[in-house]
C-alpha atoms as a PDB file:
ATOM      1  CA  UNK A   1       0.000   0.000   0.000  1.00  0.00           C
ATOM      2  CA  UNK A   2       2.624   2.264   1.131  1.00  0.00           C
ATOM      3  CA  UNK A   3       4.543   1.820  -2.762  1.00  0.00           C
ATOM      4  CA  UNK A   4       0.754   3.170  -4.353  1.00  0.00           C
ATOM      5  CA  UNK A   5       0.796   5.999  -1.897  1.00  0.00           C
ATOM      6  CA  UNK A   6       4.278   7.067  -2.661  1.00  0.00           C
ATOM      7  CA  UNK A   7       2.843   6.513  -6.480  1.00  0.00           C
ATOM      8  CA  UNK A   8       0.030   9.303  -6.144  1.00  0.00           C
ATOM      9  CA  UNK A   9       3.041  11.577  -4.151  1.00  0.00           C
ATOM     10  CA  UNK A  10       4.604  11.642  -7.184  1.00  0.00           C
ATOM     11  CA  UNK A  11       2.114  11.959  -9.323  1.00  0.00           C
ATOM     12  CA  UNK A  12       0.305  14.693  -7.612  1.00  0.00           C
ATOM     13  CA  UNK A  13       3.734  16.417  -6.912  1.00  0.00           C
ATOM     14  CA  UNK A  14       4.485  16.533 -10.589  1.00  0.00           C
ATOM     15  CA  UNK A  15       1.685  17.501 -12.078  1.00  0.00           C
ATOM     16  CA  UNK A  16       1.276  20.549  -9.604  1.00  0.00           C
ATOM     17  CA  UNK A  17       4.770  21.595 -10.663  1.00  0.00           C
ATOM     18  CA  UNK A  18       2.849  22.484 -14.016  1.00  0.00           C
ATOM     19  CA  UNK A  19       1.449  25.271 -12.253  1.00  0.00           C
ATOM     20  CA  UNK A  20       3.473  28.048 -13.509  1.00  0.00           C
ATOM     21  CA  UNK A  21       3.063  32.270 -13.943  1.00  0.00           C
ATOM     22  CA  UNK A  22       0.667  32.804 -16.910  1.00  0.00           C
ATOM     23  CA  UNK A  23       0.408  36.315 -18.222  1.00  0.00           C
ATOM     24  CA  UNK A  24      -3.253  35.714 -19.780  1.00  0.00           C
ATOM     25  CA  UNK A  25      -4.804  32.979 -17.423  1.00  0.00           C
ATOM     26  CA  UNK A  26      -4.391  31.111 -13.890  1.00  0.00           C
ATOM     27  CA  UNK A  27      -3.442  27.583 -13.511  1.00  0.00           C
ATOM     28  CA  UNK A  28      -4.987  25.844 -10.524  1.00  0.00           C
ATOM     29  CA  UNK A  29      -4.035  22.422  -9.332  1.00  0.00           C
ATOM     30  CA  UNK A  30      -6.711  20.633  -7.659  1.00  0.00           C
ATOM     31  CA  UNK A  31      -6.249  17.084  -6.380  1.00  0.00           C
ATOM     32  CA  UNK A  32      -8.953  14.267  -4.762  1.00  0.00           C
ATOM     33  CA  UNK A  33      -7.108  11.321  -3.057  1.00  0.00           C
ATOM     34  CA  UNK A  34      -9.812   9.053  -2.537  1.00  0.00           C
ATOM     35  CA  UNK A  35     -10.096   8.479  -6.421  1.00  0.00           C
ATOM     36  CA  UNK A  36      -6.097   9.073  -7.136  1.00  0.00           C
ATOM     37  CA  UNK A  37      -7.100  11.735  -9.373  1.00  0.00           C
ATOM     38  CA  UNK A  38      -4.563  15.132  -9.776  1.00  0.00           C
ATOM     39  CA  UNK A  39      -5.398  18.179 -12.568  1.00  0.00           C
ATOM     40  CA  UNK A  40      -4.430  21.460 -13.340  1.00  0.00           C
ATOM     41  CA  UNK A  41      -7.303  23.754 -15.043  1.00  0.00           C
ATOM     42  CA  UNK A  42      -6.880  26.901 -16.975  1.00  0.00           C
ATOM     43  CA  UNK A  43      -8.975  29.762 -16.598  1.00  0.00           C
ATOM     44  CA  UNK A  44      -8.921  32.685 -18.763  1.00  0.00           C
ATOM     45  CA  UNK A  45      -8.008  36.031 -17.534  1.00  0.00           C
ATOM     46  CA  UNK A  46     -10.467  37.156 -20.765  1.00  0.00           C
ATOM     47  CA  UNK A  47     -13.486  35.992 -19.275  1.00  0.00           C
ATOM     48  CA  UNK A  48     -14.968  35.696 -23.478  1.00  0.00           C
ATOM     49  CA  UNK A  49     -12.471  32.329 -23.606  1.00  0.00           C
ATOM     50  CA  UNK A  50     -13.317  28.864 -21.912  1.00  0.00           C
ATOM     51  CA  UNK A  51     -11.709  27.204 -19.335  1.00  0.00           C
ATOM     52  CA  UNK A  52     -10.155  24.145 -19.926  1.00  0.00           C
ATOM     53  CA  UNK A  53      -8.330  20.922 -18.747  1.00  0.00           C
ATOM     54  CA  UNK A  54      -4.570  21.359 -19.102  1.00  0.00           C
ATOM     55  CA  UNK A  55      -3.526  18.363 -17.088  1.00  0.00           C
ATOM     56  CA  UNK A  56      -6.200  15.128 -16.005  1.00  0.00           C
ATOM     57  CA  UNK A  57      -4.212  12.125 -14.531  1.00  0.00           C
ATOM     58  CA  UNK A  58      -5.792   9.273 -12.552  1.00  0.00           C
ATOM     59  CA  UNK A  59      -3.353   6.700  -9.813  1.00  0.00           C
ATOM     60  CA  UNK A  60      -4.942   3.226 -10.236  1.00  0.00           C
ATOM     61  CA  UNK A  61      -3.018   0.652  -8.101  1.00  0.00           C
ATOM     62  CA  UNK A  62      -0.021   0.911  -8.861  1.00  0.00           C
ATOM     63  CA  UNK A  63      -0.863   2.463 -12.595  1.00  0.00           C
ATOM     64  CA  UNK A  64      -1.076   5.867 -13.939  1.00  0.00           C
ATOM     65  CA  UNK A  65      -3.791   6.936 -16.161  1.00  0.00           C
ATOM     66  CA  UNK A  66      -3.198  10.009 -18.371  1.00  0.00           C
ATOM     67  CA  UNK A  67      -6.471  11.419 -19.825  1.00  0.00           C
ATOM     68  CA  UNK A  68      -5.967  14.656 -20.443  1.00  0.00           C
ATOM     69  CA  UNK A  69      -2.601  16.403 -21.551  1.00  0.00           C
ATOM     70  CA  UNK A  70      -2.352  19.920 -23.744  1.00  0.00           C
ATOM     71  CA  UNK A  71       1.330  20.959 -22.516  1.00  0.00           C
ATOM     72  CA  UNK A  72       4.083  21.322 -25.111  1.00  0.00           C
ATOM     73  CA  UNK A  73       6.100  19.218 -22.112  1.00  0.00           C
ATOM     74  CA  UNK A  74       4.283  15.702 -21.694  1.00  0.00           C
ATOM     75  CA  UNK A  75       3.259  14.880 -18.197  1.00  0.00           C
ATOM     76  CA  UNK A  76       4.833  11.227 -18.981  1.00  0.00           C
ATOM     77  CA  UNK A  77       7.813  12.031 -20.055  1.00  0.00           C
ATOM     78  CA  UNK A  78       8.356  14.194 -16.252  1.00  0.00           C
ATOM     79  CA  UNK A  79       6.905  11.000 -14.874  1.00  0.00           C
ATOM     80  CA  UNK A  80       9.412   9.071 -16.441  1.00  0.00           C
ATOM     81  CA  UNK A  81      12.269  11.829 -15.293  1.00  0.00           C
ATOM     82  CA  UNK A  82      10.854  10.395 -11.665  1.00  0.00           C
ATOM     83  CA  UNK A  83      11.469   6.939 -12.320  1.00  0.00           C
ATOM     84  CA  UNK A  84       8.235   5.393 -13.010  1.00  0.00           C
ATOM     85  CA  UNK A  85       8.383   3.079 -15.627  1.00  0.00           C
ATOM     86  CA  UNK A  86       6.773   3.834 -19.084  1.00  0.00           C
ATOM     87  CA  UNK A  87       4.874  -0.054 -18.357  1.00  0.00           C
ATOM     88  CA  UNK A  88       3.054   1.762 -15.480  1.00  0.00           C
ATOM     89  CA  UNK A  89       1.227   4.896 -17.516  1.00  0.00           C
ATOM     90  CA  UNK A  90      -1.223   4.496 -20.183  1.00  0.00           C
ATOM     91  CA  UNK A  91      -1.954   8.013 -22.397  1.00  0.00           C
ATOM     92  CA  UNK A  92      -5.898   7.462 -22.569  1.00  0.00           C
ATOM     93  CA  UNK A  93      -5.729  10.633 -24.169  1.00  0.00           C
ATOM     94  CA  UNK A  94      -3.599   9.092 -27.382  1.00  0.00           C
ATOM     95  CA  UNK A  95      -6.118   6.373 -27.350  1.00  0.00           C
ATOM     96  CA  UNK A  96      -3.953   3.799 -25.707  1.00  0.00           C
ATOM     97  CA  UNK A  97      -5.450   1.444 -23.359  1.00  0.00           C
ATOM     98  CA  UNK A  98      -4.350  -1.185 -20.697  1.00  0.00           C
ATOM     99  CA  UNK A  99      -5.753  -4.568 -19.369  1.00  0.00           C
ATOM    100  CA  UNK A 100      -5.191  -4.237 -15.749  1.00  0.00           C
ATOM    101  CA  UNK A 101      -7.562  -5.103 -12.160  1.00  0.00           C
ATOM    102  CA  UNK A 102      -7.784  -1.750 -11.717  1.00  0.00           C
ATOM    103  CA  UNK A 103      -8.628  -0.450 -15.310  1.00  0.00           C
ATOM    104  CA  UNK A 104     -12.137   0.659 -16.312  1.00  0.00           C
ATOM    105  CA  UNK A 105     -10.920   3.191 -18.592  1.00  0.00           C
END
């Protein structure tokens, strides 16, 4: 238990560091533990735009889902800076899936 804890750390500690200094919009992090899922939204500073999901990962077990990712610097690839193997995270965004307990997705 303790290894998929650690797991959503890092997770949730990486995507926040996407929350950066925006001169047209604010980035806000937002995490809910009990369903291992970790985002960072965009909001507009011109109210006449949309928000939008920048960032939408989900901790599984001990997999990482990836279902939403805009940024010119791919959430897995930082993952993969931290030492998580490539095996553990699936891009549901890119279409790929995964056969796992723990997958619904």
């Amino acid at each position: 238990m303790d290894r998929v804890l650690d797991l959503a750390a890092t997770v949730g500690q990486t995507v926040e560091s996407y929350v950066t200094s925006s001169f047209n919009a604010s980035l806000l992090y937002s995490e809910h533990l009990p369903t291992g899922v970790f985002s960072v939204i965009t909001v507009p500073d011109d109210w006449e735009e949309h928000p939008h999901v920048m960032l939408l990962a989900q901790v599984r077990g001990d997999h990482i889902f990836i279902l939403e990712d805009t940024t010119d610097r791919p959430l897995y690839k930082a993952l993969l800076d931290e030492h998580i193997p490539r095996e553990q995270i699936t891009l549901v965004y890119q279409g790929e899936t995964v056969n796992t307990p723990e997958s619904t997705l």
